[in-house]
N, C-alpha and C. Protein backbone atom coordinates (compact mmCIF):
# COMPACT_ATOMS: atom_id res chain seq x y z
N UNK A 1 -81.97 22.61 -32.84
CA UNK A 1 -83.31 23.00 -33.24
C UNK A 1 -83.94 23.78 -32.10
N UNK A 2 -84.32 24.95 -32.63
CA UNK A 2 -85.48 25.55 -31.40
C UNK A 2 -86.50 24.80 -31.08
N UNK A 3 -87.07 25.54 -29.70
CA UNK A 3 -88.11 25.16 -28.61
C UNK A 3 -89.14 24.79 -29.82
N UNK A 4 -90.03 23.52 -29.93
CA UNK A 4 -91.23 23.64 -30.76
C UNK A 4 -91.91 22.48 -30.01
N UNK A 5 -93.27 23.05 -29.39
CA UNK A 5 -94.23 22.23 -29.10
C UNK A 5 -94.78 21.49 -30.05
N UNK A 6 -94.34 20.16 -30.17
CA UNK A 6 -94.89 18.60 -30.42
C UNK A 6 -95.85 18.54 -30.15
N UNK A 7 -96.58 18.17 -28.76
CA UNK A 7 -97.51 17.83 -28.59
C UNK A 7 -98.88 18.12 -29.30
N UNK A 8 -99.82 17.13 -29.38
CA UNK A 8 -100.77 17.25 -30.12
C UNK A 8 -102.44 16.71 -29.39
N UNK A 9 -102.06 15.55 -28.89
CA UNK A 9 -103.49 15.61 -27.90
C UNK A 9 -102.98 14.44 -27.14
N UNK A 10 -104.10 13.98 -26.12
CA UNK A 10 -103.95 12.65 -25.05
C UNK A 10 -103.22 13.27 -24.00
N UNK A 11 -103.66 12.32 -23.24
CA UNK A 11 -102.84 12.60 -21.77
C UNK A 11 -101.25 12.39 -21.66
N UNK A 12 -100.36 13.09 -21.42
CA UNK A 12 -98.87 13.64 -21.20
C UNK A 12 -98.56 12.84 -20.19
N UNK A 13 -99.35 12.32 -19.14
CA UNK A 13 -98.44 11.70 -17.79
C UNK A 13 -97.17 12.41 -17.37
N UNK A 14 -96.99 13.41 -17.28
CA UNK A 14 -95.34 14.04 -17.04
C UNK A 14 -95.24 13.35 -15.65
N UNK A 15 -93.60 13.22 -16.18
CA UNK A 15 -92.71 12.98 -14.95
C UNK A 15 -91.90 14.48 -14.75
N UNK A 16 -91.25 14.53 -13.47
CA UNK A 16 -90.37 15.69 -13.27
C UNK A 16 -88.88 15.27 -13.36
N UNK A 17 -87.90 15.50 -13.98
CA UNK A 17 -86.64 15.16 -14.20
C UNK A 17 -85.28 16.40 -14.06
N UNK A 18 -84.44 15.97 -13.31
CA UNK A 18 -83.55 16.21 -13.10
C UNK A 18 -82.37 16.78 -14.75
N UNK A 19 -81.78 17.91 -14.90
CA UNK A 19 -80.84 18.48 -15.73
C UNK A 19 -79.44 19.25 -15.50
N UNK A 20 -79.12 18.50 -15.65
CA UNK A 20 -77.44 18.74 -15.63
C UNK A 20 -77.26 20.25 -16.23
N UNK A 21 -76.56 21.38 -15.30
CA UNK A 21 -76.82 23.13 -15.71
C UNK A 21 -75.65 23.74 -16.77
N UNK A 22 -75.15 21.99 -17.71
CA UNK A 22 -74.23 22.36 -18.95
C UNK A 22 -74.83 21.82 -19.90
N UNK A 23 -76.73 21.04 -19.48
CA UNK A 23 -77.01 20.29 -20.54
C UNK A 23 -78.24 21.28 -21.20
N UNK A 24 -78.33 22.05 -22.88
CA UNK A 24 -79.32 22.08 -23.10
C UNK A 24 -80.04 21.53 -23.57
N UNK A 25 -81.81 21.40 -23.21
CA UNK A 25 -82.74 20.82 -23.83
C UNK A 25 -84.01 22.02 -24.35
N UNK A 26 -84.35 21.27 -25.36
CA UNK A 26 -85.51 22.54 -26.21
C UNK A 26 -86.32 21.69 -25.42
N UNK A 27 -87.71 22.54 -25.67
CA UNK A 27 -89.07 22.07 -25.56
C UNK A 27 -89.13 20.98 -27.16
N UNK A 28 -89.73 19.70 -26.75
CA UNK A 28 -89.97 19.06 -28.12
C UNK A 28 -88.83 17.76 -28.14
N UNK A 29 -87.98 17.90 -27.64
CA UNK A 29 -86.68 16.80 -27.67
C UNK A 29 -86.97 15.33 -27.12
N UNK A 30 -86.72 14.65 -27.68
CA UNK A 30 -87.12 13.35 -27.75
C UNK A 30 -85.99 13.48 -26.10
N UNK A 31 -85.98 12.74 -25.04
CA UNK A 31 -84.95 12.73 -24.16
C UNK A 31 -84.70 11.55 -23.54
N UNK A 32 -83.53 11.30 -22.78
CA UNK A 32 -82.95 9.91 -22.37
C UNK A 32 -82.51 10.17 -20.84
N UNK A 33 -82.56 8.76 -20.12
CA UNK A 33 -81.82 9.35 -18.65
C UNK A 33 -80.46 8.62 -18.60
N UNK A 34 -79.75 9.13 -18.62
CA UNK A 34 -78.22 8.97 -18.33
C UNK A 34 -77.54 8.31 -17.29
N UNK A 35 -76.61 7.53 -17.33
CA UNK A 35 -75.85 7.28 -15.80
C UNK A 35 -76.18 7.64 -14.54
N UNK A 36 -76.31 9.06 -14.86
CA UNK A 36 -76.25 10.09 -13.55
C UNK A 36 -77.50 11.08 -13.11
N UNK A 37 -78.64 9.50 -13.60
CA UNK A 37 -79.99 9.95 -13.49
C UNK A 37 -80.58 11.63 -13.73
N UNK A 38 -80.04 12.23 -14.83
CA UNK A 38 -80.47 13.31 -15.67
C UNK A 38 -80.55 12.84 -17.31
N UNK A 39 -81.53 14.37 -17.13
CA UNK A 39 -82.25 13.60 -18.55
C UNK A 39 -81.24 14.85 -19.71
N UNK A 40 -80.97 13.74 -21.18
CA UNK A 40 -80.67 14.53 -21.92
C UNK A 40 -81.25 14.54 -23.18
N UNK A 41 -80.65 15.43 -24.27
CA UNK A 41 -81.87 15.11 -25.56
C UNK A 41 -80.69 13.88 -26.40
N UNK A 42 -81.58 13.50 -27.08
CA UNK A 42 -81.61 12.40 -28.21
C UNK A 42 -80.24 12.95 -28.65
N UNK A 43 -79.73 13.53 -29.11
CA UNK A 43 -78.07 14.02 -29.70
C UNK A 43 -77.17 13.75 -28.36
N UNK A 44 -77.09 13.92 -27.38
CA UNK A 44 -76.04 13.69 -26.38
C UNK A 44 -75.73 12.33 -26.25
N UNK A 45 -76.50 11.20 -26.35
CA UNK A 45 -76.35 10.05 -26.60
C UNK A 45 -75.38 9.59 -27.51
N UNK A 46 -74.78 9.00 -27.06
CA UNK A 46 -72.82 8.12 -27.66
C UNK A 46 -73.74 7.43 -28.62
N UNK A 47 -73.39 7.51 -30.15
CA UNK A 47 -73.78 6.89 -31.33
C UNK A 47 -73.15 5.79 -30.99
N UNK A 48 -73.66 4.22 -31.42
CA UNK A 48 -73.15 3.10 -31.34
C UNK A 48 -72.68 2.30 -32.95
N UNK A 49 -72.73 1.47 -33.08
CA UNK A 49 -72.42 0.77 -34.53
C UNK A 49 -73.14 0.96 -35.40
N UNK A 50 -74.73 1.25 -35.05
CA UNK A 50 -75.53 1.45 -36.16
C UNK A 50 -76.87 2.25 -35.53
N UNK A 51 -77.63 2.23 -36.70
CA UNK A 51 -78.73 2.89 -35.87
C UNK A 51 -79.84 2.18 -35.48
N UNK A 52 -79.45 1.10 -35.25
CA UNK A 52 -80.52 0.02 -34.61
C UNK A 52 -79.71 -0.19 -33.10
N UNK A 53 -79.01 -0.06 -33.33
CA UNK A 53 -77.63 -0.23 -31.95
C UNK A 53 -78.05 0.62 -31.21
N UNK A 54 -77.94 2.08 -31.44
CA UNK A 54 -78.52 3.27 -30.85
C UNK A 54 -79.63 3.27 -31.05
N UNK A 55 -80.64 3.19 -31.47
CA UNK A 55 -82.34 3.14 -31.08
C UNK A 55 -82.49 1.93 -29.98
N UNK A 56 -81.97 1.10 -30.15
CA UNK A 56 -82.23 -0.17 -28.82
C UNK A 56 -81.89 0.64 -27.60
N UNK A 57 -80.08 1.48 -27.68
CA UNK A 57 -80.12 2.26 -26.70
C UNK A 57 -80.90 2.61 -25.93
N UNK A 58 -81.11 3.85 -26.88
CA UNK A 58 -81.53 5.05 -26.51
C UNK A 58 -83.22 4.69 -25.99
N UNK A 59 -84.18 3.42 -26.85
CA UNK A 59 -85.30 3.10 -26.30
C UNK A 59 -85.01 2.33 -24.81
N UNK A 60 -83.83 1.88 -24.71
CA UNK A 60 -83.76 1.12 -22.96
C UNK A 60 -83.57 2.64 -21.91
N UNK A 61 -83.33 3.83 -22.24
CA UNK A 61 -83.31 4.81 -21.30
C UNK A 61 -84.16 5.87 -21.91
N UNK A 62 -84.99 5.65 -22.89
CA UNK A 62 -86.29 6.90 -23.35
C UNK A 62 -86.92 7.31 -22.14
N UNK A 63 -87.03 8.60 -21.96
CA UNK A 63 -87.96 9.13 -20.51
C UNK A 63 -88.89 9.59 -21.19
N UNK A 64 -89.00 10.42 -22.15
CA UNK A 64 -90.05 10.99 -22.97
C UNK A 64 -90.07 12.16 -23.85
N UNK A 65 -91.01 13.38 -23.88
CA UNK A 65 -90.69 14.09 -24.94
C UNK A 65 -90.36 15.57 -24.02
N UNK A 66 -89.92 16.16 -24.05
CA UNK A 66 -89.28 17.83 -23.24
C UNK A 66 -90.48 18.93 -23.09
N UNK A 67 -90.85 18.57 -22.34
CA UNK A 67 -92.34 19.82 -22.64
C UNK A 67 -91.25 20.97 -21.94
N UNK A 68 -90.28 21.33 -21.31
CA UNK A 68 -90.07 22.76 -20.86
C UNK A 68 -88.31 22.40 -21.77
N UNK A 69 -87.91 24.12 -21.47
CA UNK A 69 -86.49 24.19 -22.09
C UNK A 69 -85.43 24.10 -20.62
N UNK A 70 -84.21 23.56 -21.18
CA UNK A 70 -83.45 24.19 -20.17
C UNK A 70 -82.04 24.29 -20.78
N UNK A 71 -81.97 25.88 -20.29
CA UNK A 71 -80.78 26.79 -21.20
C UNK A 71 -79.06 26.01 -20.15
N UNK A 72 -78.24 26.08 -20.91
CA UNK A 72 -76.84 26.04 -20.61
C UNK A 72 -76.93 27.37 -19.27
N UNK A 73 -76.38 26.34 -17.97
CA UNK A 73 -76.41 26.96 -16.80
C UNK A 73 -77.93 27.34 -15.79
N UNK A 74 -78.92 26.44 -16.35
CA UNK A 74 -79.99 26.56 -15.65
C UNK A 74 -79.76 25.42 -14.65
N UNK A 75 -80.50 25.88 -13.43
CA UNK A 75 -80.33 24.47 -12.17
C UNK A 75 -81.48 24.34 -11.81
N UNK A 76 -82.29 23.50 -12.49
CA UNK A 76 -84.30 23.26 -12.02
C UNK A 76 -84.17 22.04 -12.82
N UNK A 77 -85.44 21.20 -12.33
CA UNK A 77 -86.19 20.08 -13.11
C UNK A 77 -86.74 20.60 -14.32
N UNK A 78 -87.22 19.66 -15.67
CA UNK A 78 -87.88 20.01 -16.32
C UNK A 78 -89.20 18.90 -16.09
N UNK A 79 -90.50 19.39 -16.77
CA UNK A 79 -91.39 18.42 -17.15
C UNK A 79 -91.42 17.81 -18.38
N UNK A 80 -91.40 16.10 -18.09
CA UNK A 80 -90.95 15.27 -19.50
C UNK A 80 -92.42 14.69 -19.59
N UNK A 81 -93.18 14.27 -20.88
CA UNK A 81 -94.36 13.95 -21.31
C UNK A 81 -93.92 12.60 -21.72
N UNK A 82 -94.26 11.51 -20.93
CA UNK A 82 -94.05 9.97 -21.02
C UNK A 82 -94.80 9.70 -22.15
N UNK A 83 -96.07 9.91 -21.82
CA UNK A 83 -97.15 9.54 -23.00
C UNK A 83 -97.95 10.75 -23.98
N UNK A 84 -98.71 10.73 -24.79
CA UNK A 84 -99.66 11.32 -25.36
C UNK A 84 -98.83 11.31 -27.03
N UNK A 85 -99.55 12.05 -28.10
CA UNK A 85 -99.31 12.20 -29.17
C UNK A 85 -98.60 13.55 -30.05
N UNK A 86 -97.55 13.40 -30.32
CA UNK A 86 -96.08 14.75 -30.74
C UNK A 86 -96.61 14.05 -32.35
N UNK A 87 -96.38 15.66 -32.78
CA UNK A 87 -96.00 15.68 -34.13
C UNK A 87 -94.56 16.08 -34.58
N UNK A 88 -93.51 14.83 -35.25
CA UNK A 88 -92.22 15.24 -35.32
C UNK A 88 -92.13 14.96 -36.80
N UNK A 89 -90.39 15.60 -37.07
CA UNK A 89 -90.69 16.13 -38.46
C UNK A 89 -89.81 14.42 -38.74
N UNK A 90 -89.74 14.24 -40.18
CA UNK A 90 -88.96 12.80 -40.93
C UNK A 90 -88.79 13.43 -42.04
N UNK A 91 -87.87 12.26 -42.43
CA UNK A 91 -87.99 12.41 -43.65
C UNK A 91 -88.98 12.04 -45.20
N UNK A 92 -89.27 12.46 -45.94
CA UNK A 92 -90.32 11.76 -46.58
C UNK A 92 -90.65 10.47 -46.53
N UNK A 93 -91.71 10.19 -45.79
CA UNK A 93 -92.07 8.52 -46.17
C UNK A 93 -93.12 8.55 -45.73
N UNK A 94 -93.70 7.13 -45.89
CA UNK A 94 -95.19 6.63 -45.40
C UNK A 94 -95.01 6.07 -44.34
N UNK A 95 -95.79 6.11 -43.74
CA UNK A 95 -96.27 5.44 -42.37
C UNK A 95 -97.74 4.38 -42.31
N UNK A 96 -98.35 3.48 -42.02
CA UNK A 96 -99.24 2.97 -41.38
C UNK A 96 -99.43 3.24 -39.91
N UNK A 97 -100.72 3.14 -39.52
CA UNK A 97 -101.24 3.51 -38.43
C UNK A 97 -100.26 2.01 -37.56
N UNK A 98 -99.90 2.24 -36.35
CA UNK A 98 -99.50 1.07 -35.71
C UNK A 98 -97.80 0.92 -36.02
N UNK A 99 -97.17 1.75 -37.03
CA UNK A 99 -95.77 1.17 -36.90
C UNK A 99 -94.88 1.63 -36.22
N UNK A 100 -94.16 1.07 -35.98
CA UNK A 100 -93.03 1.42 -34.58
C UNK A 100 -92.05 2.27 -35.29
N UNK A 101 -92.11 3.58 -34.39
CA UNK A 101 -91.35 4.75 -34.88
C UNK A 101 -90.28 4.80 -33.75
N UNK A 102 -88.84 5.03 -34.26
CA UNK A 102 -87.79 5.69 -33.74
C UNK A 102 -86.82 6.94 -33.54
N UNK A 103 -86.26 7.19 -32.79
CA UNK A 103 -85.26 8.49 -33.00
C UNK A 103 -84.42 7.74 -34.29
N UNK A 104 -84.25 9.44 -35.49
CA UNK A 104 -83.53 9.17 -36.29
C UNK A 104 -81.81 9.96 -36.10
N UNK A 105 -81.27 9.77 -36.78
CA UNK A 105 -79.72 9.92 -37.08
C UNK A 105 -79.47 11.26 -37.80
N UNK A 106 -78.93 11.73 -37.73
CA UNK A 106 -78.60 12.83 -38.45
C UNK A 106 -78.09 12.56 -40.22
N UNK A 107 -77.37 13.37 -40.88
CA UNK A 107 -77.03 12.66 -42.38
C UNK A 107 -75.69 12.30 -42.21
N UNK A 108 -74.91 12.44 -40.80
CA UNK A 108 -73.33 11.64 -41.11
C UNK A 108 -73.74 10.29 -40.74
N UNK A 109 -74.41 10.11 -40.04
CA UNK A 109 -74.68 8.99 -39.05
C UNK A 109 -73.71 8.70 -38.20
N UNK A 110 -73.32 9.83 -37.48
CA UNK A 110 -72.58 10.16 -35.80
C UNK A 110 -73.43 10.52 -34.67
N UNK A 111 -74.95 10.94 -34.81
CA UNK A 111 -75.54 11.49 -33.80
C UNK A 111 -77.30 10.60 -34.13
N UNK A 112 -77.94 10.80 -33.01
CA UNK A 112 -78.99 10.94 -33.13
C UNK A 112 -79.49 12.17 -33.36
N UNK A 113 -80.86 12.85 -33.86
CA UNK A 113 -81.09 14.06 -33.59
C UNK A 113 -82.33 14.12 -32.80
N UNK A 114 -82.05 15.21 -32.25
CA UNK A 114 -83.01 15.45 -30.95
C UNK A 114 -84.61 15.19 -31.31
N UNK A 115 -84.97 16.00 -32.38
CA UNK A 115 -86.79 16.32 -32.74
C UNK A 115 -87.02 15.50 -34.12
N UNK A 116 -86.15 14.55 -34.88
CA UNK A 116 -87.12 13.74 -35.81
C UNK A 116 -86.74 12.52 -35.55
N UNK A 117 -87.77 11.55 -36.37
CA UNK A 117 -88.23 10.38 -36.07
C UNK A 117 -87.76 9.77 -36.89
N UNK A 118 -87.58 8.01 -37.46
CA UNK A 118 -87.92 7.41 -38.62
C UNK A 118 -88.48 5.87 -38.34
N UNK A 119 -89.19 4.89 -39.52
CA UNK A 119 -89.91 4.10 -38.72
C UNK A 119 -88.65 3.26 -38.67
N UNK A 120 -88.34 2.59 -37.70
CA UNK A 120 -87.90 1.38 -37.39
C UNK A 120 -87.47 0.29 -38.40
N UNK A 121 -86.53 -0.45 -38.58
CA UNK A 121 -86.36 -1.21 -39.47
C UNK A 121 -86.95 -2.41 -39.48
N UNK A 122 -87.21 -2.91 -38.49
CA UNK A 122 -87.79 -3.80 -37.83
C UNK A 122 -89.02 -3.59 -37.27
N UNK A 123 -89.91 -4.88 -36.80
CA UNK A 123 -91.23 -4.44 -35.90
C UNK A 123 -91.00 -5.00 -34.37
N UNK A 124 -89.55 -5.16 -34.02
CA UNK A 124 -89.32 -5.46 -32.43
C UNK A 124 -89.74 -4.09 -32.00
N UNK A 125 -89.90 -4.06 -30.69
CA UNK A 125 -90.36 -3.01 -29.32
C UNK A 125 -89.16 -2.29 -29.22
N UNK A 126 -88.02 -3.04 -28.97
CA UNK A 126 -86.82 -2.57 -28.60
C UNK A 126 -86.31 -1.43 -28.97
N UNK A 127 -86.28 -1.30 -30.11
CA UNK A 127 -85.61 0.12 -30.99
C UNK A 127 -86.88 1.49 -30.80
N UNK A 128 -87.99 1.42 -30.53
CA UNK A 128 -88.50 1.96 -30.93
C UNK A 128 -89.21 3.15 -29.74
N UNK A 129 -89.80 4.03 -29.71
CA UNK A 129 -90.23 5.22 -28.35
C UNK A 129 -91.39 5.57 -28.53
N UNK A 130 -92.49 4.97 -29.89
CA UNK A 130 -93.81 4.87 -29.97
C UNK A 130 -93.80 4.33 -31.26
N UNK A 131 -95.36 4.86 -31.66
CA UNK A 131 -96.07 3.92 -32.67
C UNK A 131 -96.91 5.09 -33.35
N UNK A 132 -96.89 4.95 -34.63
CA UNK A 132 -97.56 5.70 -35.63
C UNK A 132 -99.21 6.00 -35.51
N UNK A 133 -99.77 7.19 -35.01
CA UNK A 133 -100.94 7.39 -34.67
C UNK A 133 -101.78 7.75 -35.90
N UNK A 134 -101.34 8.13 -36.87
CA UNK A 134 -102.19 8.62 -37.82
C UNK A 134 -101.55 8.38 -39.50
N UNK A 135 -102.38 7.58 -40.16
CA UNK A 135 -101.52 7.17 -41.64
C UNK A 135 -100.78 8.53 -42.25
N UNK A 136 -100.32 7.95 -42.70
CA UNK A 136 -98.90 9.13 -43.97
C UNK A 136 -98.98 8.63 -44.95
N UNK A 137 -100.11 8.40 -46.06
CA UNK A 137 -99.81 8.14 -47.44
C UNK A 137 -100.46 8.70 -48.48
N UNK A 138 -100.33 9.60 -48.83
CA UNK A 138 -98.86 10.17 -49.68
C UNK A 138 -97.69 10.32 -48.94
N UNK A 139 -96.36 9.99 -49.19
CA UNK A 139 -95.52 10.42 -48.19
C UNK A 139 -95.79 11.93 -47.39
N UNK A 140 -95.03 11.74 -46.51
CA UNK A 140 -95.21 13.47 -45.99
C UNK A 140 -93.50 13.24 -44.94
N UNK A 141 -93.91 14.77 -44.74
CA UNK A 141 -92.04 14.97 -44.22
C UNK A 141 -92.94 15.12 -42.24
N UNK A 142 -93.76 15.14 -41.64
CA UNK A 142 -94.07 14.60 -40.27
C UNK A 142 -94.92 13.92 -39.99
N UNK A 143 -94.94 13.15 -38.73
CA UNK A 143 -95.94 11.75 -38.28
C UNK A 143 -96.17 11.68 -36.91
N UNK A 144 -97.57 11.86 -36.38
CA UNK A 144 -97.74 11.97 -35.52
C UNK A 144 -97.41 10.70 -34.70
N UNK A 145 -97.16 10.48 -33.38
CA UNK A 145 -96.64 9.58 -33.24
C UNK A 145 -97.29 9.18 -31.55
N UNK A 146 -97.64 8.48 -31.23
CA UNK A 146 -97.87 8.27 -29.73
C UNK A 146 -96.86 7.62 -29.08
N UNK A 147 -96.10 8.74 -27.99
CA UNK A 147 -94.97 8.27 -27.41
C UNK A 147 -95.33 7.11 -26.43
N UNK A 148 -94.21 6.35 -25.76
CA UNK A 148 -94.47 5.56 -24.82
C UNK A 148 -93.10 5.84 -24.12
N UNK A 149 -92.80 6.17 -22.90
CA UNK A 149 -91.74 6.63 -22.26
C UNK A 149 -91.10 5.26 -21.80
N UNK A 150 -89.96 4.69 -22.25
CA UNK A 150 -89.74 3.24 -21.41
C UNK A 150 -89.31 3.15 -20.13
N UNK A 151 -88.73 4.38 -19.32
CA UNK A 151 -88.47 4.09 -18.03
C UNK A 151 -89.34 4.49 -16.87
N UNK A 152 -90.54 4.91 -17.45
CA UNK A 152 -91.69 4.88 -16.39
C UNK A 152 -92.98 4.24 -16.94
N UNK A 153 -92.91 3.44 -17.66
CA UNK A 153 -93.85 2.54 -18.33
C UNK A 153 -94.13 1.01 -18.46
N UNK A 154 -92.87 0.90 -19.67
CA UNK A 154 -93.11 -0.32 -19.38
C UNK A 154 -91.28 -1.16 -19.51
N UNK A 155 -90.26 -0.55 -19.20
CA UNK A 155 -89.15 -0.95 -19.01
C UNK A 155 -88.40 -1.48 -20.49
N UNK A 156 -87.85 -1.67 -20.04
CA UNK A 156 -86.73 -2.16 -21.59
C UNK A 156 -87.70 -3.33 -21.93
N UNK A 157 -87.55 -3.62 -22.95
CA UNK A 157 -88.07 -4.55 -23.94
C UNK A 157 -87.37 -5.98 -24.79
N UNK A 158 -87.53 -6.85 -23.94
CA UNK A 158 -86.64 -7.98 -24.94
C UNK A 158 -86.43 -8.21 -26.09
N UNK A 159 -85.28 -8.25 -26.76
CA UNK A 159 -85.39 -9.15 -27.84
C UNK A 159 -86.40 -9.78 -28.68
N UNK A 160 -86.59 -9.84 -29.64
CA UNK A 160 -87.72 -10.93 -30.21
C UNK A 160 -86.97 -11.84 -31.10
């Protein structure tokens, strides 16, 4: 998916993060920090058994959302937006204000994808990289969402 500014209002808190100069990231990419303390988007992430498996993941290393790009063979930091409110695209559904939104899967269910969301199957913390800022009912195909970055916030999240 191309570069598309998410963001929508509230304070961003950016962190500055480190990118690997074979990894690309758009502006807009949900992103994760890796082993080797660089950040990548939501698709580079090893799919696990399910997609609660990989949202627990991927929420224990969420850094935040990609406010800059970085092309295959670039060597700079980007700025990642821990907090504030992205509008990402889903698939049709409703939302309530308050529900815990996740990175969704692509349609094989081998990948995450980088820029949409879906809500959570559950209402644990764990799976999830924010919370539904603004109702969706009638369905609609995006939901604004207020991120929460877990590795400069508030850390992995137990079990419930």
């Amino acid at each position: 998916m191309s570069s598309t500014m998410r963001w929508r209002y509230g304070e961003t808190n950016p962190i500055v993060m480190n990118v690997a100069s074979s990894t690309v990231i758009e502006i807009g990419d949900l992103v994760y920090v890796d082993a080797a303390s660089t950040v990548k988007p939501a698709g580079a992430m090893t799919y696990g058994a399910s997609l609660a498996a990989t949202q627990e993941t991927f929420h224990d290393a969420f850094a935040g959302v990609a406010m800059q790009q970085s092309r295959a063979g670039d060597a700079h930091d980007i700025r990642v937006a821990t907090t504030g409110v992205f509008e990402f695209a889903c698939a049709s559904a409703t939302f309530e204000v308050g529900a815990r939104i996740g990175a969704d899967k692509n349609a094989g269910g081998t990948a995450l994808l980088n820029q949409q969301v879906i809500a959570t199957a559950t209402a644990n913390p764990e799976l999830s990289i924010g919370y539904c800022a603004k109702r969706v009912n009638p369905a609609g195909t995006s939901v604004l969402v207020d991120v929460v970055g877990t590795i400069s916030h508030a850390g992995p999240q137990a079990v419930l």
